[in-house]
Protein backbone atom coordinates (compact mmCIF):
# COMPACT_ATOMS: atom_id res chain seq x y z
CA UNK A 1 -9.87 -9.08 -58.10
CA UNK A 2 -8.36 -6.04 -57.27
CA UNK A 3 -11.48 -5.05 -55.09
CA UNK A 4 -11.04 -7.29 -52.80
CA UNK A 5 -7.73 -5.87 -51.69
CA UNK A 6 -7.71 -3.51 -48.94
CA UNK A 7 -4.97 -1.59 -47.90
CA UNK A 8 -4.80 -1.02 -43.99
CA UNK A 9 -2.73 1.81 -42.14
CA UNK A 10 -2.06 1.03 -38.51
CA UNK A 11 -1.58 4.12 -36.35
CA UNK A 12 -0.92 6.54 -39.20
CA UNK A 13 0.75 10.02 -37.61
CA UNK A 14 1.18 12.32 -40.50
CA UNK A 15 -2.32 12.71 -42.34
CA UNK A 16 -0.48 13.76 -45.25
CA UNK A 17 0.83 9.80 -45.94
CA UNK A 18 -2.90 9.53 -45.82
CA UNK A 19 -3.81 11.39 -48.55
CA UNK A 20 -0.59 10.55 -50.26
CA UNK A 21 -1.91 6.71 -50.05
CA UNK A 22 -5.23 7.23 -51.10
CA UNK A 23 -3.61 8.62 -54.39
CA UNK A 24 -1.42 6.12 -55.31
CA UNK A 25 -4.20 3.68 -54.98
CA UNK A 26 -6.53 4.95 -57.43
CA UNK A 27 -3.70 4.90 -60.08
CA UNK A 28 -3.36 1.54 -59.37
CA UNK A 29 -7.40 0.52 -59.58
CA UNK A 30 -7.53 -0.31 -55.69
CA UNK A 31 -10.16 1.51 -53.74
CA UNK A 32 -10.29 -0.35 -50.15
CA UNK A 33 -8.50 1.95 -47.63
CA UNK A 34 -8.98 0.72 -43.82
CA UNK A 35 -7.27 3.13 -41.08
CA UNK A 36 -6.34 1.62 -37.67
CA UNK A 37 -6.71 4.45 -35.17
CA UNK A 38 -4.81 6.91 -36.65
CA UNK A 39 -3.83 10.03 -35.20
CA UNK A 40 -5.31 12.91 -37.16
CA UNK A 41 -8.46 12.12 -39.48
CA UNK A 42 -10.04 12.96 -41.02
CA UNK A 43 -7.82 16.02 -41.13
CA UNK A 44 -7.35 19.08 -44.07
CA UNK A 45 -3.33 17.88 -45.03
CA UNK A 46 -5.05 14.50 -45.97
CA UNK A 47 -7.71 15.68 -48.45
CA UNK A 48 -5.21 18.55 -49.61
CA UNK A 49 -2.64 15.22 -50.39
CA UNK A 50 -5.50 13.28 -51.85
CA UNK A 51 -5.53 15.22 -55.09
CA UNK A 52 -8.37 13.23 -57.33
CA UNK A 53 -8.67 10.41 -55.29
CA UNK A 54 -11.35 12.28 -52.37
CA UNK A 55 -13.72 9.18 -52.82
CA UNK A 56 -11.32 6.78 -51.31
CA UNK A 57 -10.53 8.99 -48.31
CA UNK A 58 -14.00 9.75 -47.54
CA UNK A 59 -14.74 5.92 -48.24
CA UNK A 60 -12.11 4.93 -45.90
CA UNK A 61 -12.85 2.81 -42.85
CA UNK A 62 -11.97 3.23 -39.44
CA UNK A 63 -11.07 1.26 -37.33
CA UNK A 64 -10.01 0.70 -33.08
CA UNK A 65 -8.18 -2.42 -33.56
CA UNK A 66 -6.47 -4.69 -36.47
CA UNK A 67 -7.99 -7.22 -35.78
CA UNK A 68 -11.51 -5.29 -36.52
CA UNK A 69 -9.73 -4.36 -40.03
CA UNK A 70 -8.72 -7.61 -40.94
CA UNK A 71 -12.20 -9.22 -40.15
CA UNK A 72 -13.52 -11.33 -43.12
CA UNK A 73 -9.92 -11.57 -45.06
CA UNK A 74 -8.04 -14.79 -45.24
CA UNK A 75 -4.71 -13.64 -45.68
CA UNK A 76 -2.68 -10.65 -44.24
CA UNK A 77 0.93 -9.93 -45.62
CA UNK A 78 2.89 -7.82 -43.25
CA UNK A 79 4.94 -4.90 -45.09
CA UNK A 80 8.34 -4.68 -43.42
CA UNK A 81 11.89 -4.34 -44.02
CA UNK A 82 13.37 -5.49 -40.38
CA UNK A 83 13.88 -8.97 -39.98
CA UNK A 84 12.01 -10.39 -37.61
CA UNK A 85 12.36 -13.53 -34.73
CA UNK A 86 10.35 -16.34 -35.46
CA UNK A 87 9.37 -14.92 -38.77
CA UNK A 88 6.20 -15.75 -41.08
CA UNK A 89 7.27 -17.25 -44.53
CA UNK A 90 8.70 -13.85 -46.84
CA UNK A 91 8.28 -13.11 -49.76
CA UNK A 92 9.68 -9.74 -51.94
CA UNK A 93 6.94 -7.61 -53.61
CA UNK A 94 6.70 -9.46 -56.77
CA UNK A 95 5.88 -12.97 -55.48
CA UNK A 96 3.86 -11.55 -52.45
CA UNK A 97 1.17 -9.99 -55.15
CA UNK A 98 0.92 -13.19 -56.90
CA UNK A 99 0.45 -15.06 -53.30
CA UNK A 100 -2.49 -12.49 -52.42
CA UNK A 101 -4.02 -12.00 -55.99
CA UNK A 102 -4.02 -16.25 -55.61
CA UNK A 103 -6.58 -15.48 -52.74
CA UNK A 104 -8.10 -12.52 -54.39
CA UNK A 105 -10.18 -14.27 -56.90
CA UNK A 106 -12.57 -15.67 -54.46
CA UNK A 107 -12.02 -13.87 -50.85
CA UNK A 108 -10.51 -10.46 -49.55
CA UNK A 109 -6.98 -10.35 -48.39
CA UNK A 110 -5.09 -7.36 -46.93
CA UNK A 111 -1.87 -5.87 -46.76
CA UNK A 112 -0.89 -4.52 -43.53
CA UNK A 113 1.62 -0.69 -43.29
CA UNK A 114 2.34 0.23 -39.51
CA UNK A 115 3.24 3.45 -38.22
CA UNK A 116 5.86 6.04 -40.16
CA UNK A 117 8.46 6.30 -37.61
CA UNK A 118 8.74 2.51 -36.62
CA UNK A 119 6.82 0.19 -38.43
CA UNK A 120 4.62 -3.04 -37.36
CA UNK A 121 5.09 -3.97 -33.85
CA UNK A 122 6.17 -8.18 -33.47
CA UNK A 123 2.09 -8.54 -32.22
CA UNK A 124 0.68 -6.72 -35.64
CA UNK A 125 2.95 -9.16 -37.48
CA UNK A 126 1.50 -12.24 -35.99
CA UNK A 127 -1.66 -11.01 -36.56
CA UNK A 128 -0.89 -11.66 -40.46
CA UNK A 129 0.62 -15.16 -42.37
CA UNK A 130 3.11 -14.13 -44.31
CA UNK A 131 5.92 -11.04 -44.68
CA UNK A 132 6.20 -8.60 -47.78
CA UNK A 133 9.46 -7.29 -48.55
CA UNK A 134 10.39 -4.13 -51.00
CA UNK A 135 13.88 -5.34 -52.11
CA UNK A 136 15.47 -1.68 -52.02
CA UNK A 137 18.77 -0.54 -51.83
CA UNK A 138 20.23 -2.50 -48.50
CA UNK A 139 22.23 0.81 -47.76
CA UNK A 140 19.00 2.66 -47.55
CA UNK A 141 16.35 0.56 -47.63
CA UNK A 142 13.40 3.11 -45.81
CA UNK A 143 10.45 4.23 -47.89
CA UNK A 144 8.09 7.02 -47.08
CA UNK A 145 4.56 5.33 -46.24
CA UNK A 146 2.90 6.19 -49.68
CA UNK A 147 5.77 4.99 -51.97
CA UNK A 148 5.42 1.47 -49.91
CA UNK A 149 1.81 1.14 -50.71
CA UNK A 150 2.63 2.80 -54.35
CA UNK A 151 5.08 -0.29 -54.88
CA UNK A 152 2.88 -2.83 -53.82
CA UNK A 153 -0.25 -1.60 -55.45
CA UNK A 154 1.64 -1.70 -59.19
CA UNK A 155 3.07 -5.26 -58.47
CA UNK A 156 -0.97 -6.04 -57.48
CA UNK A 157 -2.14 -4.54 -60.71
CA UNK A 158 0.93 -6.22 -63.30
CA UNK A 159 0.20 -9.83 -61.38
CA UNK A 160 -4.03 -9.02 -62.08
CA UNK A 161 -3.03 -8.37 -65.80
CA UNK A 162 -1.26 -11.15 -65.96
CA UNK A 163 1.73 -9.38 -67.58
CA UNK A 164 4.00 -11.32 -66.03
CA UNK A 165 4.69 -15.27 -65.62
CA UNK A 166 4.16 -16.32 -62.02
CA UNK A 167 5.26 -19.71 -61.45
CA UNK A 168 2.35 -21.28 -59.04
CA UNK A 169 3.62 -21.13 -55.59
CA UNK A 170 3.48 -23.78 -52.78
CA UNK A 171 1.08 -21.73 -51.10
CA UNK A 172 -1.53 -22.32 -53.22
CA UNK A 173 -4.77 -24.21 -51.31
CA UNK A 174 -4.73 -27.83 -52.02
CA UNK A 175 -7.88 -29.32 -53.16
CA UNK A 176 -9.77 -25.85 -54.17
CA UNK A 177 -11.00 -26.07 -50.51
CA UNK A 178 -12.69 -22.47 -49.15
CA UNK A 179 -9.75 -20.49 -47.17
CA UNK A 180 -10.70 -19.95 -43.53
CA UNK A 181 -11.06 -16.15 -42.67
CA UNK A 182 -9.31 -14.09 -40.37
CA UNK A 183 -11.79 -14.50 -37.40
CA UNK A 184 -11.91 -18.34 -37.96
CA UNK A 185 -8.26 -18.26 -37.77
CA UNK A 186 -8.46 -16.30 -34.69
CA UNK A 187 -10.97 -18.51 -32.56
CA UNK A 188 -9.29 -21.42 -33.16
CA UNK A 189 -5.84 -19.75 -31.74
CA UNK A 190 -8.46 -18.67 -29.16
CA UNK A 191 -9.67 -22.14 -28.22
CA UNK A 192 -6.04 -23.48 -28.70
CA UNK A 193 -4.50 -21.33 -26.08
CA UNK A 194 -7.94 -21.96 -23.68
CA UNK A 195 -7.45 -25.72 -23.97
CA UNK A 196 -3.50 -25.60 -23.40
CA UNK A 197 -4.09 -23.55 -20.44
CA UNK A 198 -6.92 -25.71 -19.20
CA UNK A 199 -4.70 -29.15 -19.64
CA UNK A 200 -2.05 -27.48 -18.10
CA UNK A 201 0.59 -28.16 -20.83
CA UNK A 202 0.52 -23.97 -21.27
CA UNK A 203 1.19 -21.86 -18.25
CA UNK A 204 -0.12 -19.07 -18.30
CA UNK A 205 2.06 -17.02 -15.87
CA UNK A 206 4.97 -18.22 -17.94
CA UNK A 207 3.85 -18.53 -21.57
CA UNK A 208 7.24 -17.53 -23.66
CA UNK A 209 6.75 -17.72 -27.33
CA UNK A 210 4.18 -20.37 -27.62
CA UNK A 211 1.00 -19.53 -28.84
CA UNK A 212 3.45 -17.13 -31.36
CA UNK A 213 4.93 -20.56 -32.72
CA UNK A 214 1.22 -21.89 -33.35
CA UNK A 215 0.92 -18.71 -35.28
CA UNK A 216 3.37 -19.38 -37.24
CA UNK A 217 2.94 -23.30 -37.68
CA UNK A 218 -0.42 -22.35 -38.82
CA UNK A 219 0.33 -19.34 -41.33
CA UNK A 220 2.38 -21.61 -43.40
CA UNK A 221 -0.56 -24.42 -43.35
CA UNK A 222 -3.14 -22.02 -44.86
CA UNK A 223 -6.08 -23.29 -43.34
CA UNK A 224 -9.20 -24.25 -44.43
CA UNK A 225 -12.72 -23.69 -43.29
CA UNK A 226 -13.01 -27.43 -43.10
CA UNK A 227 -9.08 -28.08 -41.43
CA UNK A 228 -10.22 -25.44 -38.75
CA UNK A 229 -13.76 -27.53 -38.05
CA UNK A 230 -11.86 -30.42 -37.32
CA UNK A 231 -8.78 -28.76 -35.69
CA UNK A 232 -11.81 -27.21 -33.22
CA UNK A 233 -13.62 -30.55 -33.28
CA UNK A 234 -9.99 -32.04 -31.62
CA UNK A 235 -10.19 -29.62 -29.29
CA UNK A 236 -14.07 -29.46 -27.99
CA UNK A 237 -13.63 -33.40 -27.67
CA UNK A 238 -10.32 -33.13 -25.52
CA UNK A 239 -12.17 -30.17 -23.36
CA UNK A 240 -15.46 -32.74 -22.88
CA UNK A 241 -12.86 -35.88 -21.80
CA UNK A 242 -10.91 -33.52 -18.93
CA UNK A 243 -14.65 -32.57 -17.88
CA UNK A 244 -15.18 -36.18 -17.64
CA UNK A 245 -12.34 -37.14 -15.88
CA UNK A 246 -12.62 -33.93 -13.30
CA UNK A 247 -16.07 -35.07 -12.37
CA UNK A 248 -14.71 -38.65 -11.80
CA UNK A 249 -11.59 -37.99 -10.05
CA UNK A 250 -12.37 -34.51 -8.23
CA UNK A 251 -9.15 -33.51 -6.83
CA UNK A 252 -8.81 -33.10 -3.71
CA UNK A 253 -7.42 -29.70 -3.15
CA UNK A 254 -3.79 -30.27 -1.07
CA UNK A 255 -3.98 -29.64 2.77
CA UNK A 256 -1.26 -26.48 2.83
CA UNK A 257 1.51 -27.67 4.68
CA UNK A 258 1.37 -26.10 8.53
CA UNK A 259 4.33 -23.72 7.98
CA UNK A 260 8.07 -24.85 10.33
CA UNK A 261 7.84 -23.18 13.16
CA UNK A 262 11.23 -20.79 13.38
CA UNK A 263 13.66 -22.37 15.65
CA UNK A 264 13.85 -20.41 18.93
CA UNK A 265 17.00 -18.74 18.44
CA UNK A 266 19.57 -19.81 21.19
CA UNK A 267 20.15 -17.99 23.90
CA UNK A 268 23.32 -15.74 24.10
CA UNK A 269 25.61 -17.47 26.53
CA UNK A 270 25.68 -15.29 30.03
CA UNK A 271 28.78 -13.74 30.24
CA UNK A 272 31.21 -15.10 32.48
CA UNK A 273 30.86 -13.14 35.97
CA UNK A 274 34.37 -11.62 36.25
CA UNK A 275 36.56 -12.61 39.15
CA UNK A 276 36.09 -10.91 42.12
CA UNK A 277 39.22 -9.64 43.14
CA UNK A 278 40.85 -10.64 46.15
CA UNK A 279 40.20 -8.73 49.13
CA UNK A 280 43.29 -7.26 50.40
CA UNK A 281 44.81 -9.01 53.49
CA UNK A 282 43.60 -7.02 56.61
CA UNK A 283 46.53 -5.01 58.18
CA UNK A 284 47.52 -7.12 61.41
CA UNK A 285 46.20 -4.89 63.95
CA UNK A 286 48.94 -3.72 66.10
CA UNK A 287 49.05 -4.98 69.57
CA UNK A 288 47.40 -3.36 72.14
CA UNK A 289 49.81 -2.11 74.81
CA UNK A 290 49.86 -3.48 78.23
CA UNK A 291 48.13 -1.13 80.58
CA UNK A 292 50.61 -0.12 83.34
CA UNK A 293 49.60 -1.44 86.81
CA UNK A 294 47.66 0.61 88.98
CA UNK A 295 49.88 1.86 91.51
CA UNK A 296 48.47 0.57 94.99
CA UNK A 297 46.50 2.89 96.52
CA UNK A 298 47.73 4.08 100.03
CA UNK A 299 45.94 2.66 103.22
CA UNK A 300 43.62 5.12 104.59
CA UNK A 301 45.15 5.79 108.19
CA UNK A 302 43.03 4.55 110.65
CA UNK A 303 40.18 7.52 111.62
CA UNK A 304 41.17 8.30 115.42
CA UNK A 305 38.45 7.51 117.75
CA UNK A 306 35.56 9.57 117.98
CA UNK A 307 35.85 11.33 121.66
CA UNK A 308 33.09 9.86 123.78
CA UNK A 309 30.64 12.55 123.73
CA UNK A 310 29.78 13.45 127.09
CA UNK A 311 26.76 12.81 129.30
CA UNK A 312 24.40 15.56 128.52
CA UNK A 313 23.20 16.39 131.87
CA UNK A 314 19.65 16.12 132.82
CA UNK A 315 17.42 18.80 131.88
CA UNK A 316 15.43 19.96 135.19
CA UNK A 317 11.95 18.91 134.65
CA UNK A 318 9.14 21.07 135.59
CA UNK A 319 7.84 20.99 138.82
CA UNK A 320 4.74 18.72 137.67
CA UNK A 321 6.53 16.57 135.61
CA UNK A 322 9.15 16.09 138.47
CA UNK A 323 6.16 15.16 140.75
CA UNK A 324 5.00 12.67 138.26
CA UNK A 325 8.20 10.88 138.19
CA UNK A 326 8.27 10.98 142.15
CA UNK A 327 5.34 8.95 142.52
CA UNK A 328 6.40 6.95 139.73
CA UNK A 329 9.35 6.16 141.10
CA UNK A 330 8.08 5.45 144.77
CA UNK A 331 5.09 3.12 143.04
């Protein structure tokens, strides 16, 4: 059973822990050692760390994404100590080995370490279906990354020996039905959300916690192959009756409404014209004096006679011309 447990590291930092894990695997008889983009490997620390157990680091698998490294399992425990929001079921150590091993004797599971200095992130958690617990000391409760998996590893290997009573758990498939795997799992949230988005009861602009819930709702069911064939089935036939009733009933797509057209803003009252201030009275204009009267102007005395001028006396005509006038006279 224990070989088809595989221990995955998500975004390992120190490749020391690496090594360090890889050891306290091999004292506990597991051997499957996945490695989510970590940081340094392989890397000299690790093998140095590794002391005896070289073939599992050189065996070790890696991978870009989780949900590469949890392909074909059908079950993931999350290893954490914070509480989480919406939280899987958890279980401490003890009664999470006995869930898994449950699993174990017909199909791989995992369990699932994040990152030294902070854990699994809320998105790596929903990736798995239930939570793992070490109960340690509340006060100081953090374990370096090799003593977690060293923990978990010897509760795997006491609930394989059967050394200890394990009451069956509610978990436990009902009916003996095959488990559905990881990517199973993962299409049908796939097809879920699709067909939530599509009937517009999802939105996808505004999604919240939604599809996390479903994750949840369907961790604790612990699907089967068959319960995810007809949870699919529900959904393919809802997809095929909207398709229907789209080609019936196209929609019409809504005329946009012609935008208001912004009120002319009103405009400013004119100012009043100020008063125009009265124009001074015109000074009366004094009155013109009377002009004196001419004083009469004396009578010109009376110009005394002209003196008659006297006769000029005849001029003597010449002796011809005196002749002429003779005979003139005498004719």
């Amino acid at each position: 059973m224990l070989d088809k447990v595989r221990i995955v590291l998500s975004h390992t930092s120190h490749p020391g822990n690496i090594g360090g894990v890889a050891r306290a695997m091999k004292t506990m008889g597991l051997e499957s050692l996945y490695l989510v983009n970590p940081r340094f490997f392989p890397d000299k620390e690790a093998e140095r760390r590794a002391t005896g157990a070289l073939d599992i680091l050189h065996k070790a698998e890696v991978c870009d994404t989780l949900d590469e490294a949890l392909s074909g399992t059908v079950l993931a425990a999350a290893v954490t100590a914070r509480q989480r929001d919406l939280s899987h079921e958890v279980f401490d150590a003890r009664q999470g080995a006995a869930k898994l091993l449950d699993l174990a004797q017909k199909d791989f599971i995992a369990l699932v370490f994040g990152t030294e200095m902070s854990g699994l992130t809320t998105l790596e958690v929903s990736k798995c279906q239930i939570i793992i617990h070490v109960p340690a000391n509340p006060e100081y409760s953090s374990l370096n990354l090799a003593s977690a998996v060293q923990v978990m590893a010897y509760e795997l290997r006491m609930a394989c020996m059967g050394l200890l009573e394990i009451k069956p758990l509610l978990s436990t498939l009902r009916g003996g039905g095959a488990a559905a795997t990881f990517n199973e799992i993962e299409l049908l949230y796939a097809h879920l959300e699709q067909v939530a988005i599509s009937s517009g009861f999802l939105d996808p602009r505004e999604p919240k916690r939604l599809m996390q819930r479903m994750r949840r709702l369907f961790a604790r069911a612990r699907l089967e192959k068959e319960e995810i064939n007809i949870l699919r089935g529900i959904l393919s036939a809802c997809e095929k009756r909207m398709q229907a009733n789209a080609a019936a009933f196209p929609l019409t797509p809504d005329t946009p409404d012609t935008p208001d057209t912004p009120d002319t803003p009103d405009t400013p009252d004119t100012p009043d014209t100020p008063d125009t201030p009265d124009t001074p009275d015109t000074p009366d204009t004094p009155d013109t004096p009377d002009t004196p009267d001419t004083p009469d102007t004396p009578d010109t005395p009376d110009t005394p006679d002209t003196p008659d001028t006297p006769d000029t006396p005849d001029t003597p005509h010449a002796p011809w011309m005196q002749t002429k006038l003779n005979n003139d006279r005498k004719s």
